[in-house]
Structures are given as structure tokens and as C-alpha cells.
ModelCIF file with pLDDT and N, C-alpha, C, O atoms, coordinates in Angstrom:
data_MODEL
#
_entry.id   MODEL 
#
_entity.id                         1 
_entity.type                       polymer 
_entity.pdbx_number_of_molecules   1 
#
_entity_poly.entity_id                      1 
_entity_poly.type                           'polypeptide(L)' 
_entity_poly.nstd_linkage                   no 
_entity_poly.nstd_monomer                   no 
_entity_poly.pdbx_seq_one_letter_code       
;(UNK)(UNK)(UNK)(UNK)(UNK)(UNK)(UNK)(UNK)(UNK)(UNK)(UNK)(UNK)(UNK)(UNK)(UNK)(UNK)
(UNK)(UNK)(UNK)(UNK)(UNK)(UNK)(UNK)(UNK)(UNK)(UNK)(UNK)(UNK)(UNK)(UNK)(UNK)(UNK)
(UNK)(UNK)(UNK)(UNK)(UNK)(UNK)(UNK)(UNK)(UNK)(UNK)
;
_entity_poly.pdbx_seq_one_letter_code_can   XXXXXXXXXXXXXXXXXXXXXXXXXXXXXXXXXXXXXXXXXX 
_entity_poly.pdbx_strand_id                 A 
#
loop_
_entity_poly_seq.entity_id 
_entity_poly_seq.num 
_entity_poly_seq.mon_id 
_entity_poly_seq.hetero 
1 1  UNK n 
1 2  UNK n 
1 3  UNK n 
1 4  UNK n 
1 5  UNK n 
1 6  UNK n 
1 7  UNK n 
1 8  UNK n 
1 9  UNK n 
1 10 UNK n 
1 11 UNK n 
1 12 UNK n 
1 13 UNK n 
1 14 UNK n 
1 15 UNK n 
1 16 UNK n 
1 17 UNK n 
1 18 UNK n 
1 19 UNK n 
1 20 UNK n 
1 21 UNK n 
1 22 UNK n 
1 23 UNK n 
1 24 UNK n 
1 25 UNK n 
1 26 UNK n 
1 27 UNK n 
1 28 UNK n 
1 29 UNK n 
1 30 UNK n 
1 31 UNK n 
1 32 UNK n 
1 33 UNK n 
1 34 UNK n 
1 35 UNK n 
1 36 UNK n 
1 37 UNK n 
1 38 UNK n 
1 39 UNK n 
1 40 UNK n 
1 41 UNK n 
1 42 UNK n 
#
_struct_asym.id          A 
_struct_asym.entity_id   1 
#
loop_
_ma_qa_metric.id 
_ma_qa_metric.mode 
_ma_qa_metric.name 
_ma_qa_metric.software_group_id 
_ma_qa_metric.type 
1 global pLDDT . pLDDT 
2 local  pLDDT . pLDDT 
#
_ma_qa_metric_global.metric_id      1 
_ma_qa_metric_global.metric_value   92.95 
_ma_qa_metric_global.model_id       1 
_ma_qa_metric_global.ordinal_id     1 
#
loop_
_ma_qa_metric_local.label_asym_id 
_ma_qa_metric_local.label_comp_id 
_ma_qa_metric_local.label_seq_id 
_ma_qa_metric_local.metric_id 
_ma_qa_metric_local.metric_value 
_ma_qa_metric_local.model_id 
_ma_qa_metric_local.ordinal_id 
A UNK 1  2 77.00 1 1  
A UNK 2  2 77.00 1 2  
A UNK 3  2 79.00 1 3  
A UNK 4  2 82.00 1 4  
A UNK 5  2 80.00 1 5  
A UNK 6  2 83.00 1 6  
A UNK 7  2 87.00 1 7  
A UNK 8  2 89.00 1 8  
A UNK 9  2 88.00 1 9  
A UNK 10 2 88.00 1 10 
A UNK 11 2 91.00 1 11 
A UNK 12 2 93.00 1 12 
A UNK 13 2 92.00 1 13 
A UNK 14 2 94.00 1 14 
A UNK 15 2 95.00 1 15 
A UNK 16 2 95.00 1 16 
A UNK 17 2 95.00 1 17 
A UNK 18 2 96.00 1 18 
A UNK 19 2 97.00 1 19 
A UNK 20 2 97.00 1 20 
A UNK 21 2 97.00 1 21 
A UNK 22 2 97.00 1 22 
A UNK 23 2 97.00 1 23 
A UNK 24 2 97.00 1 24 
A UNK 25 2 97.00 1 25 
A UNK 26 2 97.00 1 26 
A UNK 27 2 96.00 1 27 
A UNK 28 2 97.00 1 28 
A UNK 29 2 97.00 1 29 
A UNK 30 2 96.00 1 30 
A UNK 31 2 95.00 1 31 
A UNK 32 2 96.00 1 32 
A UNK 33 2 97.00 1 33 
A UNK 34 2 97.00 1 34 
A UNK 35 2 97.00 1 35 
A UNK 36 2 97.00 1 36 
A UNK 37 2 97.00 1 37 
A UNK 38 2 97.00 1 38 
A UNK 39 2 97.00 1 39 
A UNK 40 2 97.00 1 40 
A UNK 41 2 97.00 1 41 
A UNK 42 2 97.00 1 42 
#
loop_
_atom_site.group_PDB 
_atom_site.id 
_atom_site.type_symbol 
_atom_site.label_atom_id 
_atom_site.label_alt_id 
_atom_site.label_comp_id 
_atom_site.label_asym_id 
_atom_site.label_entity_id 
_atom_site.label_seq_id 
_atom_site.pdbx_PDB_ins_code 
_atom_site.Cartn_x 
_atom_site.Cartn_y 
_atom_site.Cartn_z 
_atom_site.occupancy 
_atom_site.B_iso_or_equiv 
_atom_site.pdbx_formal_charge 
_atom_site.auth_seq_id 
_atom_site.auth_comp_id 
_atom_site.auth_asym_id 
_atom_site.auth_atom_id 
_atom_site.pdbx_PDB_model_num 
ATOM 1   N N  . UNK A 1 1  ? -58.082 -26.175 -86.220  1.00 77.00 ? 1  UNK A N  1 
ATOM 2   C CA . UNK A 1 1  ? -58.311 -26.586 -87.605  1.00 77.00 ? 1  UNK A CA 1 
ATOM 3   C C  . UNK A 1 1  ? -59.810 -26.731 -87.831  1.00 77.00 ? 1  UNK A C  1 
ATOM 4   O O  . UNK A 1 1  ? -60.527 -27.378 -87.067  1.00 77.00 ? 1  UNK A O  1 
ATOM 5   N N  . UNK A 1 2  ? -60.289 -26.042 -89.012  1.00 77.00 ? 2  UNK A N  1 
ATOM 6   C CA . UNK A 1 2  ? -61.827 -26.657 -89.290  1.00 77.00 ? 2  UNK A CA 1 
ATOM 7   C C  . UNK A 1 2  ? -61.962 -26.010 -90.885  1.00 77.00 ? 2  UNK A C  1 
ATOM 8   O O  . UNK A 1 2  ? -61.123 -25.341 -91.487  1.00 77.00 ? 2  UNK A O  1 
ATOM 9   N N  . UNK A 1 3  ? -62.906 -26.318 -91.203  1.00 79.00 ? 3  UNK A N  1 
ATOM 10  C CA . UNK A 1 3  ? -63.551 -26.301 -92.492  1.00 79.00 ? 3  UNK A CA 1 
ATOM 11  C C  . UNK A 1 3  ? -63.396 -24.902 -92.497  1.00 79.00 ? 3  UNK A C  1 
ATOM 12  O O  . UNK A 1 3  ? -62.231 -24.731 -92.855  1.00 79.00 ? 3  UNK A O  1 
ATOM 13  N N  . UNK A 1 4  ? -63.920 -23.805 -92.301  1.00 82.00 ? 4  UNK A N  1 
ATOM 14  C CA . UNK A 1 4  ? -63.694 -22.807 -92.141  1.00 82.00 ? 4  UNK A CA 1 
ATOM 15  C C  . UNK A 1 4  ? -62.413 -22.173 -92.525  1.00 82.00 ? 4  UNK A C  1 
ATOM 16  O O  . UNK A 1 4  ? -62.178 -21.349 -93.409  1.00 82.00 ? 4  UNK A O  1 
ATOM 17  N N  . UNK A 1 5  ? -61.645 -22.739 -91.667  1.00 80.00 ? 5  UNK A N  1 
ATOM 18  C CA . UNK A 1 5  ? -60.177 -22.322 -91.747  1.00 80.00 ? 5  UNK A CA 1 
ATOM 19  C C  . UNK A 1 5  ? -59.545 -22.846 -93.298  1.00 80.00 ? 5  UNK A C  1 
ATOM 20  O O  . UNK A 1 5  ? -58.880 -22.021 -93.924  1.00 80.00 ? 5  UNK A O  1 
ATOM 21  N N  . UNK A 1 6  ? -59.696 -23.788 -93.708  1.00 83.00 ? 6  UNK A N  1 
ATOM 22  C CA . UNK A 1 6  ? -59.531 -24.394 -94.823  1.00 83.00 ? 6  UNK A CA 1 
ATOM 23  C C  . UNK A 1 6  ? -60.427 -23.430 -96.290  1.00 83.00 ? 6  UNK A C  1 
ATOM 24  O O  . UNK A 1 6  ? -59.980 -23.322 -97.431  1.00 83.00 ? 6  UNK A O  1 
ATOM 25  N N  . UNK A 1 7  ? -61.524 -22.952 -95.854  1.00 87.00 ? 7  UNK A N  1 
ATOM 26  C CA . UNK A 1 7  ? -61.775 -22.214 -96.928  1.00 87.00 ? 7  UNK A CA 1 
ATOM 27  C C  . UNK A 1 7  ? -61.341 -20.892 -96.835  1.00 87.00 ? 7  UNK A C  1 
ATOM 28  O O  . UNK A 1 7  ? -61.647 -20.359 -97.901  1.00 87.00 ? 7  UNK A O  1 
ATOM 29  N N  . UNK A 1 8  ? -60.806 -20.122 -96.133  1.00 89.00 ? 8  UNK A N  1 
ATOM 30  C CA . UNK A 1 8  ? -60.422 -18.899 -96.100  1.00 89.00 ? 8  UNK A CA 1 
ATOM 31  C C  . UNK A 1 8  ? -59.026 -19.026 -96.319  1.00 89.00 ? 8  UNK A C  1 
ATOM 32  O O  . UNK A 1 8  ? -58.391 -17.976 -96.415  1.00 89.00 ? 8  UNK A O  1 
ATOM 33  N N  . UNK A 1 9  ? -58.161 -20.579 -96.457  1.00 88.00 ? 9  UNK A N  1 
ATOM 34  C CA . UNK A 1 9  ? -56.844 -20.574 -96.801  1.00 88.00 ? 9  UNK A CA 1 
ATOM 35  C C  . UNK A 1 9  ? -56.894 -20.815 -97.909  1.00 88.00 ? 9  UNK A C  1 
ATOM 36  O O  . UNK A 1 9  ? -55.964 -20.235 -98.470  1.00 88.00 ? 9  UNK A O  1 
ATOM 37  N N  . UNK A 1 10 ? -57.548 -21.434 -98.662  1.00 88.00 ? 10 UNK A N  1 
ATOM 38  C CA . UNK A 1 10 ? -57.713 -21.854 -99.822  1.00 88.00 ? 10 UNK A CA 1 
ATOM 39  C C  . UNK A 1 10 ? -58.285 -20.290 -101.058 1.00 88.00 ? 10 UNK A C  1 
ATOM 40  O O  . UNK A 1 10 ? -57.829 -19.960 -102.153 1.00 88.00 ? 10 UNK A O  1 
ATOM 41  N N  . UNK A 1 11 ? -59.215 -19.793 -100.368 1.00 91.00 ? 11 UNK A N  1 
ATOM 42  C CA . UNK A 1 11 ? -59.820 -18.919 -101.153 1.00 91.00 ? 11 UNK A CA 1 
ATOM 43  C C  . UNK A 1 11 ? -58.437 -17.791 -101.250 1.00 91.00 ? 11 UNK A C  1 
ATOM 44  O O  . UNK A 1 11 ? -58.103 -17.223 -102.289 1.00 91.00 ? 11 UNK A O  1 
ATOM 45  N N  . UNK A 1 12 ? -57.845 -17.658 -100.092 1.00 93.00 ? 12 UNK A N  1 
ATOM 46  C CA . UNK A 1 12 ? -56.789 -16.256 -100.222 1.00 93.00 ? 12 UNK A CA 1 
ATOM 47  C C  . UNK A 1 12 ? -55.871 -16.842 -100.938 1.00 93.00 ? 12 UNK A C  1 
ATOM 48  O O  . UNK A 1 12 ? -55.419 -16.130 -101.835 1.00 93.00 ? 12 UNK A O  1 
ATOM 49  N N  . UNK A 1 13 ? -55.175 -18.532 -100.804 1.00 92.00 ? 13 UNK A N  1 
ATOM 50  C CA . UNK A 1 13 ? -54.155 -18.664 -101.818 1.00 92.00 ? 13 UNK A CA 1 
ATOM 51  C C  . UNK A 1 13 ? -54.582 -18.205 -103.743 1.00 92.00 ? 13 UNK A C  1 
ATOM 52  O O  . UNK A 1 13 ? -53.762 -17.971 -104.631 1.00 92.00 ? 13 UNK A O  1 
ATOM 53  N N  . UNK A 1 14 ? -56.094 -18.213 -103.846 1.00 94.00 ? 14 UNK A N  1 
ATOM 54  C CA . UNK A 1 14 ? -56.486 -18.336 -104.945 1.00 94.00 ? 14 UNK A CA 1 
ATOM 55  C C  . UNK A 1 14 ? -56.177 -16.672 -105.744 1.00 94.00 ? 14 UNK A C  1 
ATOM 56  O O  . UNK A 1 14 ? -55.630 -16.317 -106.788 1.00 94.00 ? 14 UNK A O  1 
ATOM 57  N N  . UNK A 1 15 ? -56.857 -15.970 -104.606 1.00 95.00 ? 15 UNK A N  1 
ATOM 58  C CA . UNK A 1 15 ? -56.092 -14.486 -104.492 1.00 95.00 ? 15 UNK A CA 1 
ATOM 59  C C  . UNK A 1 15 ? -55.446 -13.957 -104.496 1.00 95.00 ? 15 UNK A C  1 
ATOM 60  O O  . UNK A 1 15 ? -55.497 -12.811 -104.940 1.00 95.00 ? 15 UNK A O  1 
ATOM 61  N N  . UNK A 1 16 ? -53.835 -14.841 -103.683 1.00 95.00 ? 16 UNK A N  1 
ATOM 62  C CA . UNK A 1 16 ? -52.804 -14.573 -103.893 1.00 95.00 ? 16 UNK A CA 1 
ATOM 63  C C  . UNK A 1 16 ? -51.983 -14.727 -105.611 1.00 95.00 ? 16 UNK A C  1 
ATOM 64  O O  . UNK A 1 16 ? -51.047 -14.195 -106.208 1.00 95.00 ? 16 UNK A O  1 
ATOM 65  N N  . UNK A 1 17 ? -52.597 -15.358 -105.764 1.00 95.00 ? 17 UNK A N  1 
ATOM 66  C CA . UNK A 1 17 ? -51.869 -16.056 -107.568 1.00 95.00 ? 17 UNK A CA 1 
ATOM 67  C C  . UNK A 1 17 ? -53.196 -14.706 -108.443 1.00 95.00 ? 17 UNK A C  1 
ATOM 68  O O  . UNK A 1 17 ? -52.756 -13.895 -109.258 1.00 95.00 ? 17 UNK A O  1 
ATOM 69  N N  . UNK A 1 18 ? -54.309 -14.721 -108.168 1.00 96.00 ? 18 UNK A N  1 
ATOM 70  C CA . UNK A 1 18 ? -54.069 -13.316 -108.717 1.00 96.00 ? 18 UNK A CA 1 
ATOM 71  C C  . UNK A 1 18 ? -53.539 -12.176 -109.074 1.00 96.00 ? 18 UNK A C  1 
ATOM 72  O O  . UNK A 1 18 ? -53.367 -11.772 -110.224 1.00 96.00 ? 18 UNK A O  1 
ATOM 73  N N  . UNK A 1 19 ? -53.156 -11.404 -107.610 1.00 97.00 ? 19 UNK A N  1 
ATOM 74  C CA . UNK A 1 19 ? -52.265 -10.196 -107.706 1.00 97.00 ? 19 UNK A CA 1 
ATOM 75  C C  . UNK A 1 19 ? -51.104 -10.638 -108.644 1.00 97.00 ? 19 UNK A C  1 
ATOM 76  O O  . UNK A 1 19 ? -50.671 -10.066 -109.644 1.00 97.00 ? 19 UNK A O  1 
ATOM 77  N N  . UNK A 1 20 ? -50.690 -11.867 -108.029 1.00 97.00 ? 20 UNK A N  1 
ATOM 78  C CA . UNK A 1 20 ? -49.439 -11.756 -109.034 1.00 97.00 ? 20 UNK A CA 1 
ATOM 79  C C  . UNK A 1 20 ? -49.353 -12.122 -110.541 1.00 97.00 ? 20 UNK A C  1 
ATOM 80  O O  . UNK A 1 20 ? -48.314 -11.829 -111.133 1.00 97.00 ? 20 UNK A O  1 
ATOM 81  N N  . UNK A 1 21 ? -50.436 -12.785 -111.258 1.00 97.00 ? 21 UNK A N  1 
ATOM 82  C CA . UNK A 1 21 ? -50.436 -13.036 -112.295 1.00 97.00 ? 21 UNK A CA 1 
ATOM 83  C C  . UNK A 1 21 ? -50.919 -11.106 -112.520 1.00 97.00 ? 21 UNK A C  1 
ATOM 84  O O  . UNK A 1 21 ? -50.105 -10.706 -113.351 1.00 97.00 ? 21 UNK A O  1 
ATOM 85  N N  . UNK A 1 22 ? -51.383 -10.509 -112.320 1.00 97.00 ? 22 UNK A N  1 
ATOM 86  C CA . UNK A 1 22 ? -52.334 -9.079  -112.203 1.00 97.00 ? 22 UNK A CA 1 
ATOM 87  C C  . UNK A 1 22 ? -50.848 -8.405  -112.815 1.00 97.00 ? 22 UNK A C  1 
ATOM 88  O O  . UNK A 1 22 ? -50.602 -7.815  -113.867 1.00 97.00 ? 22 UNK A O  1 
ATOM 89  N N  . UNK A 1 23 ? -50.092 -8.744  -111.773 1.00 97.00 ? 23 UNK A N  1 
ATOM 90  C CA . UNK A 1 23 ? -48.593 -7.797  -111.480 1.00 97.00 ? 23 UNK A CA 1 
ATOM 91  C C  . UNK A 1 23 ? -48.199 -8.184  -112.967 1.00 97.00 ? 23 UNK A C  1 
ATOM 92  O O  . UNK A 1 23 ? -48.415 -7.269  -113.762 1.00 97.00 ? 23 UNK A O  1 
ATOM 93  N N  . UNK A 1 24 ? -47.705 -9.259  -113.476 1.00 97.00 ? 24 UNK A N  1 
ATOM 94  C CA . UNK A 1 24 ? -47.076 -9.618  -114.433 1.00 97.00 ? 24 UNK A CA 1 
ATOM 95  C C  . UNK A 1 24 ? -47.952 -9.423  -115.721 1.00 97.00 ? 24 UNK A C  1 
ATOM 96  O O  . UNK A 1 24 ? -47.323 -9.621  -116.761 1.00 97.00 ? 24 UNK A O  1 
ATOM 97  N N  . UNK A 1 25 ? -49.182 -9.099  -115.863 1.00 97.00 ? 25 UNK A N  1 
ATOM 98  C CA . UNK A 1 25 ? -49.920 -9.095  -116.983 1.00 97.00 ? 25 UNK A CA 1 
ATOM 99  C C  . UNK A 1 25 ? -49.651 -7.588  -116.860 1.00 97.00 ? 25 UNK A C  1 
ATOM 100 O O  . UNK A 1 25 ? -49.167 -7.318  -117.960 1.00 97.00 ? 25 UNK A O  1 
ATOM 101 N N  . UNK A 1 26 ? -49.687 -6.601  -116.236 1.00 97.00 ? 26 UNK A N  1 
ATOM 102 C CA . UNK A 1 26 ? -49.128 -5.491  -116.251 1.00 97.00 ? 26 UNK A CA 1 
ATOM 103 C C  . UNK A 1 26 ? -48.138 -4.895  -117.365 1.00 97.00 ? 26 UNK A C  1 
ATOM 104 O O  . UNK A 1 26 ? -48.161 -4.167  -118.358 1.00 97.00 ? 26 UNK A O  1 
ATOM 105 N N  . UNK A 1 27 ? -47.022 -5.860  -116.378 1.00 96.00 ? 27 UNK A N  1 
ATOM 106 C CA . UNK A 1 27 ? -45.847 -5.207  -117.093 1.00 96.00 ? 27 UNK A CA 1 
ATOM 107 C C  . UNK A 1 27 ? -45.257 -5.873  -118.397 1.00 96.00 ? 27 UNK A C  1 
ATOM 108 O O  . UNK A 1 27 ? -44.188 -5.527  -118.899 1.00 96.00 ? 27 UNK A O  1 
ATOM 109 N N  . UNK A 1 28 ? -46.089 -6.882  -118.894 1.00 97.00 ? 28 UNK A N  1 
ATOM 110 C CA . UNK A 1 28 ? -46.028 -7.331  -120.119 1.00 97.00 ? 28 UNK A CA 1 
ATOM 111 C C  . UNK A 1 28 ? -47.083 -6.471  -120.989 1.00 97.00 ? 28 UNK A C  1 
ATOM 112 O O  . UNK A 1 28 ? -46.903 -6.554  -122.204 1.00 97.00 ? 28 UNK A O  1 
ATOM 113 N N  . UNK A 1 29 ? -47.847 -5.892  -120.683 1.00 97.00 ? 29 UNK A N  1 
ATOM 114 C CA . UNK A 1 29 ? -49.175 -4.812  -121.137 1.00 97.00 ? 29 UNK A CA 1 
ATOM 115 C C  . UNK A 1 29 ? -48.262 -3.718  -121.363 1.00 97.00 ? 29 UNK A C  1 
ATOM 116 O O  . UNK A 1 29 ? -47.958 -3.259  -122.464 1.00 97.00 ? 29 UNK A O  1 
ATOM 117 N N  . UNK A 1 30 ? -47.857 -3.344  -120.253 1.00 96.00 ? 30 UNK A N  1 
ATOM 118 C CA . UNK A 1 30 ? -46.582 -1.742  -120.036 1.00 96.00 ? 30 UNK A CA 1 
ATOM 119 C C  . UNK A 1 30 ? -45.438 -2.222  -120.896 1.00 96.00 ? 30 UNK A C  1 
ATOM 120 O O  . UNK A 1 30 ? -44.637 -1.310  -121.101 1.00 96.00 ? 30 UNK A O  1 
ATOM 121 N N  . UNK A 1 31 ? -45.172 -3.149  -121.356 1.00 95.00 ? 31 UNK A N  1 
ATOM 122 C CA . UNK A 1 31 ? -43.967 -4.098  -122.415 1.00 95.00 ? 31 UNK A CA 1 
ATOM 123 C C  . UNK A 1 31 ? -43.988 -3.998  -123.612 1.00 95.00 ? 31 UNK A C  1 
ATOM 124 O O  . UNK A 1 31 ? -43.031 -4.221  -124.352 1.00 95.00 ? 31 UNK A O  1 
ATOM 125 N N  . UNK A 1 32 ? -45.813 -3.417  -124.163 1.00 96.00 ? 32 UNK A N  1 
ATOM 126 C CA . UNK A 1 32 ? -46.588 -4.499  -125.570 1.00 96.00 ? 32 UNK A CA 1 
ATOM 127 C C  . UNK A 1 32 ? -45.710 -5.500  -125.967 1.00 96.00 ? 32 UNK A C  1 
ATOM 128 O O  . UNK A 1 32 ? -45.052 -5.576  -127.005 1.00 96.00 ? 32 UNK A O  1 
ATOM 129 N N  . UNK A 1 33 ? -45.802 -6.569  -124.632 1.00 97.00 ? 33 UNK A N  1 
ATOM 130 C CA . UNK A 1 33 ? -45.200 -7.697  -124.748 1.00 97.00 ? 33 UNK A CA 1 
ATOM 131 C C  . UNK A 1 33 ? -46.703 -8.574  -124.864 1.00 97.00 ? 33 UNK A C  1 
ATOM 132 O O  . UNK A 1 33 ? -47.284 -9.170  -123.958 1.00 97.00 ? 33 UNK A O  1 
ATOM 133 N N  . UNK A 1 34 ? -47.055 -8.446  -126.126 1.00 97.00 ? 34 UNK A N  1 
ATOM 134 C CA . UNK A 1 34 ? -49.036 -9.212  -126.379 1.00 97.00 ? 34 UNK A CA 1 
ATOM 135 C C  . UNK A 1 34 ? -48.577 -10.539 -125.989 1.00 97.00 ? 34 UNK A C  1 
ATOM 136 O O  . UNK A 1 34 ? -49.307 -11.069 -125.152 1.00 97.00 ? 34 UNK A O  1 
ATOM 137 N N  . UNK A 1 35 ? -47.329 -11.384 -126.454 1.00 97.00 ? 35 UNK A N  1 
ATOM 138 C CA . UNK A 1 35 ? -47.660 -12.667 -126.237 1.00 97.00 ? 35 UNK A CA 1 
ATOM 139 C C  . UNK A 1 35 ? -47.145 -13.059 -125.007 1.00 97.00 ? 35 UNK A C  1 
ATOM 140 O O  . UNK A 1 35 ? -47.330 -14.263 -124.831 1.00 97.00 ? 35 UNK A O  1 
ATOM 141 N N  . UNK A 1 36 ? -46.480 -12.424 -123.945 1.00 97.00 ? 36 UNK A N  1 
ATOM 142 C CA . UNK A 1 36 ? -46.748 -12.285 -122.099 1.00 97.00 ? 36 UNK A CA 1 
ATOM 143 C C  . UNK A 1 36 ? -47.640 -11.637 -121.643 1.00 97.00 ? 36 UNK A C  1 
ATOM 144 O O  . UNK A 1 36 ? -47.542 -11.324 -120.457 1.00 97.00 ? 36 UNK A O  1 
ATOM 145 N N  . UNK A 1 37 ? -48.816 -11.207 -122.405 1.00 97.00 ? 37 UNK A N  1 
ATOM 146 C CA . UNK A 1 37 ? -49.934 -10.954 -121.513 1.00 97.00 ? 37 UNK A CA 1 
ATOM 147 C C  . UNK A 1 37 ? -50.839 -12.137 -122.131 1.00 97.00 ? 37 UNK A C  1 
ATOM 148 O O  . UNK A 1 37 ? -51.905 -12.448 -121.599 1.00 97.00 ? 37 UNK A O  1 
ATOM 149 N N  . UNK A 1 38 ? -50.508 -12.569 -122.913 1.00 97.00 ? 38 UNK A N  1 
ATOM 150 C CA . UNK A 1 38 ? -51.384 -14.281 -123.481 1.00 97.00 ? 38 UNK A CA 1 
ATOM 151 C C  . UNK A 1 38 ? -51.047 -15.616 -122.546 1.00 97.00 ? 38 UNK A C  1 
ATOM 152 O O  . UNK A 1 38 ? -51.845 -16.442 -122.102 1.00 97.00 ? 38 UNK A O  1 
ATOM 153 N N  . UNK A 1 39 ? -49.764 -15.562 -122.411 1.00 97.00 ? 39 UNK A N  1 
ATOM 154 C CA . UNK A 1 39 ? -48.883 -16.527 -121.571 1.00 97.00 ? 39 UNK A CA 1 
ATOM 155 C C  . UNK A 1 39 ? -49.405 -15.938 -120.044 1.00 97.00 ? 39 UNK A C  1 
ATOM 156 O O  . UNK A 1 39 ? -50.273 -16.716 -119.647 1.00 97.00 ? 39 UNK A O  1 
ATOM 157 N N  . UNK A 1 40 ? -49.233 -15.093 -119.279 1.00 97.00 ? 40 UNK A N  1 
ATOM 158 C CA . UNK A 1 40 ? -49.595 -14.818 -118.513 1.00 97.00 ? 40 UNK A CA 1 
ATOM 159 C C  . UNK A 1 40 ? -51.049 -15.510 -117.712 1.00 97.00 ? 40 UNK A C  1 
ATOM 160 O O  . UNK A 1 40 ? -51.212 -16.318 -116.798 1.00 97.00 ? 40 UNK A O  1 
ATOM 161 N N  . UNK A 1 41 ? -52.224 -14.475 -118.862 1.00 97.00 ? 41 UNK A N  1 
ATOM 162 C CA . UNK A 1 41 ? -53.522 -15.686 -118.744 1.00 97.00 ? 41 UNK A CA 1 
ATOM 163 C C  . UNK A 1 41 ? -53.773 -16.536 -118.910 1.00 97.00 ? 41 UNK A C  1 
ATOM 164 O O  . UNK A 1 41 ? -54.819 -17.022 -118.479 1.00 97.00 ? 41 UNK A O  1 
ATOM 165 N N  . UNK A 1 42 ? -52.964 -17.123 -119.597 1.00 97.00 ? 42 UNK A N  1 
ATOM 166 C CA . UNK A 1 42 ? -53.507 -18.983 -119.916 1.00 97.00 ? 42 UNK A CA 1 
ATOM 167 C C  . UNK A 1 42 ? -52.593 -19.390 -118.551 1.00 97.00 ? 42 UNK A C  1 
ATOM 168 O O  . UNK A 1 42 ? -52.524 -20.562 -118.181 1.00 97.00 ? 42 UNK A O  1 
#
């Protein structure tokens, strides 16, 4: 365990909720579902 380890878990969880908000702003974009790509980013 160290500081280190804690920021490279922290930074990739932050990354991880990217792709997937990424994924879903997508297919609400591929939807012209405008107000799930609003919901999405907020």
C-alpha cells in the first residue's frame, strides 16, 4: 500500500466512469436522444 498506489487507483477509477459515461453519451448522440446526452454530462 502507498500513496502511489492510491493515486493510480483513484486516477483510473476516474477514467473508468469516463469511458462509460463516453459509451452512453454515444448512443444517446446515435439516439438524437439531446436530452440523454444532457443527462449523461451533467
Amino acid at each position: 500500500t502507498s500513496t502511489t498506489g492510491m493515486l493510480l487507483d483513484a486516477s483510473s477509477d476516474r477514467a473508468k466512469e469516463f469511458l462509460i459515461y463516453l459509451g452512453l453519451i454515444f448512443v444517446f448522440a446515435d439516439n438524437q436522444n439531446v436530452f440523454g446526452v444532457v443527462a449523461a454530462t451533467v
